[in-house]
Protein backbone atom coordinates (compact mmCIF):
# COMPACT_ATOMS: atom_id res chain seq x y z
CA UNK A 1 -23.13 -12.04 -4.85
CA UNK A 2 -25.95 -11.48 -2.63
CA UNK A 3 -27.65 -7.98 -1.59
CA UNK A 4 -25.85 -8.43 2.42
CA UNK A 5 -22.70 -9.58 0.06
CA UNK A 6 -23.07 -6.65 -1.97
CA UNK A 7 -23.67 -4.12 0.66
CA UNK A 8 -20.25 -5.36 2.56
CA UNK A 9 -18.43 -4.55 -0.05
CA UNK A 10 -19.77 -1.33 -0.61
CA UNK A 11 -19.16 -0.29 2.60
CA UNK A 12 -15.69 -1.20 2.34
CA UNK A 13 -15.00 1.10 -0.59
CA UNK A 14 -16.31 3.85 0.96
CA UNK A 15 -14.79 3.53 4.30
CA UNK A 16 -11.47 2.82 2.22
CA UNK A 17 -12.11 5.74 0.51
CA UNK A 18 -12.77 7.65 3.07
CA UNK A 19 -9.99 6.79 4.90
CA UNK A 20 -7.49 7.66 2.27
CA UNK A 21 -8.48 10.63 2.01
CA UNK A 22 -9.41 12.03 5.45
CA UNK A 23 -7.34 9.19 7.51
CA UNK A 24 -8.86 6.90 9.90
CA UNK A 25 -9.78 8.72 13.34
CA UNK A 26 -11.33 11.11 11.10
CA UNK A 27 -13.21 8.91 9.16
CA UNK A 28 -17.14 9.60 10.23
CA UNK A 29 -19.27 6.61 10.21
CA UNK A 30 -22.33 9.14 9.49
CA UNK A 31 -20.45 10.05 6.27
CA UNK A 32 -20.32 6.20 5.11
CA UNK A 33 -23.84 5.62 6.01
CA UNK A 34 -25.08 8.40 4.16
CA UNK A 35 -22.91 7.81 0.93
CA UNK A 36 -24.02 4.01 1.37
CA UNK A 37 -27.12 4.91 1.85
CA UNK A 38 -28.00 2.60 4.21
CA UNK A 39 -28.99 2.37 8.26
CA UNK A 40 -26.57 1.95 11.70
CA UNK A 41 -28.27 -1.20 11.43
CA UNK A 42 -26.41 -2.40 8.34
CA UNK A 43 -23.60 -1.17 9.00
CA UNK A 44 -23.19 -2.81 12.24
CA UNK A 45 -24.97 -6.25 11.26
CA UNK A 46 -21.34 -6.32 8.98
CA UNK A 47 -18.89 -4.75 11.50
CA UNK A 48 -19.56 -4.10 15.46
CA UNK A 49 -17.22 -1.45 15.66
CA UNK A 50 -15.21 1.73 13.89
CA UNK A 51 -11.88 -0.30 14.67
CA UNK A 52 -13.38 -3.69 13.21
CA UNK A 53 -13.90 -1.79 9.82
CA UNK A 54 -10.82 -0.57 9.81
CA UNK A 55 -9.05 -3.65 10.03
CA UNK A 56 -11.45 -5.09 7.37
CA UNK A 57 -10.60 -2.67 4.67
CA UNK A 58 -6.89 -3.10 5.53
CA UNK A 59 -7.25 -6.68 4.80
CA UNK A 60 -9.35 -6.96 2.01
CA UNK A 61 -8.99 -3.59 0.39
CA UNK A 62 -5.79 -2.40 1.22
CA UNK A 63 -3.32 -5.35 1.37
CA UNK A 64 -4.92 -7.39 -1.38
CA UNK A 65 -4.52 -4.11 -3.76
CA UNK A 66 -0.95 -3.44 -2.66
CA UNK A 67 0.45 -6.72 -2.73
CA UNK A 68 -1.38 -7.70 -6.27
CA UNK A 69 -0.04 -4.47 -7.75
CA UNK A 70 3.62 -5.51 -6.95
CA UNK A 71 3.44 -9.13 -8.28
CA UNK A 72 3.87 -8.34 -12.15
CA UNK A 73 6.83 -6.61 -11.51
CA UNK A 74 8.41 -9.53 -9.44
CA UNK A 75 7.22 -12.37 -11.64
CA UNK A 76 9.00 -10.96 -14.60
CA UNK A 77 12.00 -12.85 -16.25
CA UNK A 78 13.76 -9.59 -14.72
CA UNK A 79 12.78 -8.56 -11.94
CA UNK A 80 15.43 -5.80 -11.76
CA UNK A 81 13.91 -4.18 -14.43
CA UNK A 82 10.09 -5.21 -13.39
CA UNK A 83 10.56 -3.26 -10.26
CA UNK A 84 11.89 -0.33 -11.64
CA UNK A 85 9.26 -0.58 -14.08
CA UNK A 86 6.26 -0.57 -11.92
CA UNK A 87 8.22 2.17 -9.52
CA UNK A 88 8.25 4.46 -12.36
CA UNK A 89 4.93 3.96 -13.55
CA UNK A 90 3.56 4.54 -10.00
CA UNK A 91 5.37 8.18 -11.12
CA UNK A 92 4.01 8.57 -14.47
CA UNK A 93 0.46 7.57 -13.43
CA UNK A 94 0.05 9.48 -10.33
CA UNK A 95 -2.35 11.66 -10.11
CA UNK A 96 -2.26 15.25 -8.56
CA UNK A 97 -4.97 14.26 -5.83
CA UNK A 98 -2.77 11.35 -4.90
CA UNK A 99 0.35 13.66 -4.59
CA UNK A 100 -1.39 15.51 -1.51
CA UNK A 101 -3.67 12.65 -0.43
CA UNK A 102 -0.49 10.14 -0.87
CA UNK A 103 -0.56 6.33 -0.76
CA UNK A 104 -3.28 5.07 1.49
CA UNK A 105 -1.86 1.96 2.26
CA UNK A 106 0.99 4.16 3.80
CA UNK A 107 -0.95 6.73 5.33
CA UNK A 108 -3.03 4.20 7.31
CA UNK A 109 0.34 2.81 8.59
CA UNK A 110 1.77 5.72 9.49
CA UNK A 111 -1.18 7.31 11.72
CA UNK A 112 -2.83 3.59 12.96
CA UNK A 113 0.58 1.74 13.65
CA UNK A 114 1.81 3.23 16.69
CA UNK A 115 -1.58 3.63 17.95
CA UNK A 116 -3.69 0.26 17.74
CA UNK A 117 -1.47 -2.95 18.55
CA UNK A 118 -3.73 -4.83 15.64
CA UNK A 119 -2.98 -2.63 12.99
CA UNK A 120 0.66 -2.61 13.76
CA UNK A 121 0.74 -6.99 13.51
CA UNK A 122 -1.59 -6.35 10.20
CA UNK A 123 1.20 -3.69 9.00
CA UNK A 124 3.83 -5.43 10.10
CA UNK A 125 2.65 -9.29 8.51
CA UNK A 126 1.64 -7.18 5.04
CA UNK A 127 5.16 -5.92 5.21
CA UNK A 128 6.91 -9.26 5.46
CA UNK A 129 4.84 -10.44 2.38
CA UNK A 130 5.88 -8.11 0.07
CA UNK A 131 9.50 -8.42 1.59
CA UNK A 132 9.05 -12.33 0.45
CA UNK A 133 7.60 -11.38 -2.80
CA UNK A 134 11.10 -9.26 -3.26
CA UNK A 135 12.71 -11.77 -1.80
CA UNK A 136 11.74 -14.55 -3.93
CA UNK A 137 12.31 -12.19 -6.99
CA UNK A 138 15.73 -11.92 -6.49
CA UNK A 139 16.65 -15.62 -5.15
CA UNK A 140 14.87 -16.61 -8.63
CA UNK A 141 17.89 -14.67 -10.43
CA UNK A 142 20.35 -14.77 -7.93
CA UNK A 143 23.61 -15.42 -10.79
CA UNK A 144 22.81 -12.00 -12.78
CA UNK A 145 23.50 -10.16 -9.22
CA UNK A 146 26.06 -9.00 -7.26
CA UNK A 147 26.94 -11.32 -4.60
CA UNK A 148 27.47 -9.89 -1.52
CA UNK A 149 23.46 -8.57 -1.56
CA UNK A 150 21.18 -9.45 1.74
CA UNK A 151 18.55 -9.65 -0.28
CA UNK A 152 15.87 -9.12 2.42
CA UNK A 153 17.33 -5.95 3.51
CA UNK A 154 17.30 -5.31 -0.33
CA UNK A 155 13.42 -5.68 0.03
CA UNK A 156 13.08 -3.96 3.32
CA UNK A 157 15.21 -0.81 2.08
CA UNK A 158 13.28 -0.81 -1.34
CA UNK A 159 9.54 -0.72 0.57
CA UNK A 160 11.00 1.76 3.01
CA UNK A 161 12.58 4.40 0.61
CA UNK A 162 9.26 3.73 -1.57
CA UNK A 163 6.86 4.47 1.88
CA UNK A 164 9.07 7.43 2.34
CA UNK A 165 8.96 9.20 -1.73
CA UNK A 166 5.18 8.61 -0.50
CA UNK A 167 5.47 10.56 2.54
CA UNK A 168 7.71 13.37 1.25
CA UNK A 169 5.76 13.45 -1.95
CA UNK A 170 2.83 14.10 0.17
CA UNK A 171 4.04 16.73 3.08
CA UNK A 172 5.46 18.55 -0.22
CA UNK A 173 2.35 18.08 -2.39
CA UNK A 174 5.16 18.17 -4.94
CA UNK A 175 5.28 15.30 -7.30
CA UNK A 176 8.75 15.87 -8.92
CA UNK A 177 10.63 15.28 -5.66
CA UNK A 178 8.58 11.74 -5.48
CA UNK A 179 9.80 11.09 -8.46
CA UNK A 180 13.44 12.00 -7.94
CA UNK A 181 13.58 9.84 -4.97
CA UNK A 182 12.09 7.24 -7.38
CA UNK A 183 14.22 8.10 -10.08
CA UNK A 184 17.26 7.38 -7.82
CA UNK A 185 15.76 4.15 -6.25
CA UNK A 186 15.76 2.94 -9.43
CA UNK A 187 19.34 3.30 -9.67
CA UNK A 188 20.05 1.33 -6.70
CA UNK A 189 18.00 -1.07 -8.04
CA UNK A 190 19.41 -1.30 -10.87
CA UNK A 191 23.13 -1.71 -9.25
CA UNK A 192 22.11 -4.36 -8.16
CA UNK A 193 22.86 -6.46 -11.12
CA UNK A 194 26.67 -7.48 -11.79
């Protein structure tokens, strides 16, 4: 990877960083320049805006981590159980800071989404991948299931209640209730089967 290569990147994980954990109208350029350590210059010679950053470290932070962290559990022989699974893990390796700060993937949707029209389409097309992935899942063991499931509303309601453990999790700064709500997600998960 070259130095320009290398410096991309870094800025990425700091202005990911720094967006999870101070959201992204409040996320200062000054602050990423001065924990890169590098000039206005560099920055902008890799992104010619705030907004253009942003919707870099959505797409190749962001997304790319979400969607890979998902896959295991849907490529399993069971997927019923791989997704409840990784859901509970997500519980039992959550850390306090991530209980207040809460998911970043979902806290950039939530404040960006009904505010910038191209972070809603890069929301909404990250969205209907990981519906797909759960999709897919399911089709692949369609006979253990009950048959009267829409599967993609299956996926839709399973990212949605997941998005909103996150979000009561995090107004709460209380982990146990995002793990009841996971807890009971699992369950309907679970009923799925015949």
């Amino acid at each position: 990877m070259s130095v320009a290569e290398q410096t991309r990147q870094n800025i990425l994980n700091v202005a990911a960083d720094e967006i999870h954990h101070h959201g992204f109208k409040a996320t200062s350029l000054s602050v990423i320049l001065n924990r890169c350590g590098i000039s206005k210059g560099a920055l902008y010679h890799h992104f010619t805006n705030k907004l253009e950053l942003g919707y870099a470290v959505f797409e190749e932070v962001y997304q790319p981590m979400f969607l890979e962290a998902w896959r295991p559990a849907l490529t399993t022989d069971d997927p019923i159980e791989g997704l409840c699974d990784f859901l509970i893990s997500i519980t039992d390796n959550m850390a306090c800071n991530e209980s207040v700060c809460g998911c970043p993937l979902n806290n950039l949707c939530e404040e960006m989404a009904n505010v910038d029209e191209g972070f809603r389409l890069r929301i909404l097309a990250m969205q209907e991948q990981l519906n797909q992935l759960i999709v897919d899942a399911l089709e692949r063991v369609r006979d253990d299931l009950r048959s009267n499931i829409k599967f993609s509303q299956v996926g839709y309601f399973i990212a949605a209640t997941l998005n909103g453990a996150n979000s009561l999790g995090k107004s709460s700064r209380n982990k146990v209730v995002f793990t009841q709500i996971i807890d009971e997600l699992c369950c309907y998960i679970r009923a799925l089967k015949k």
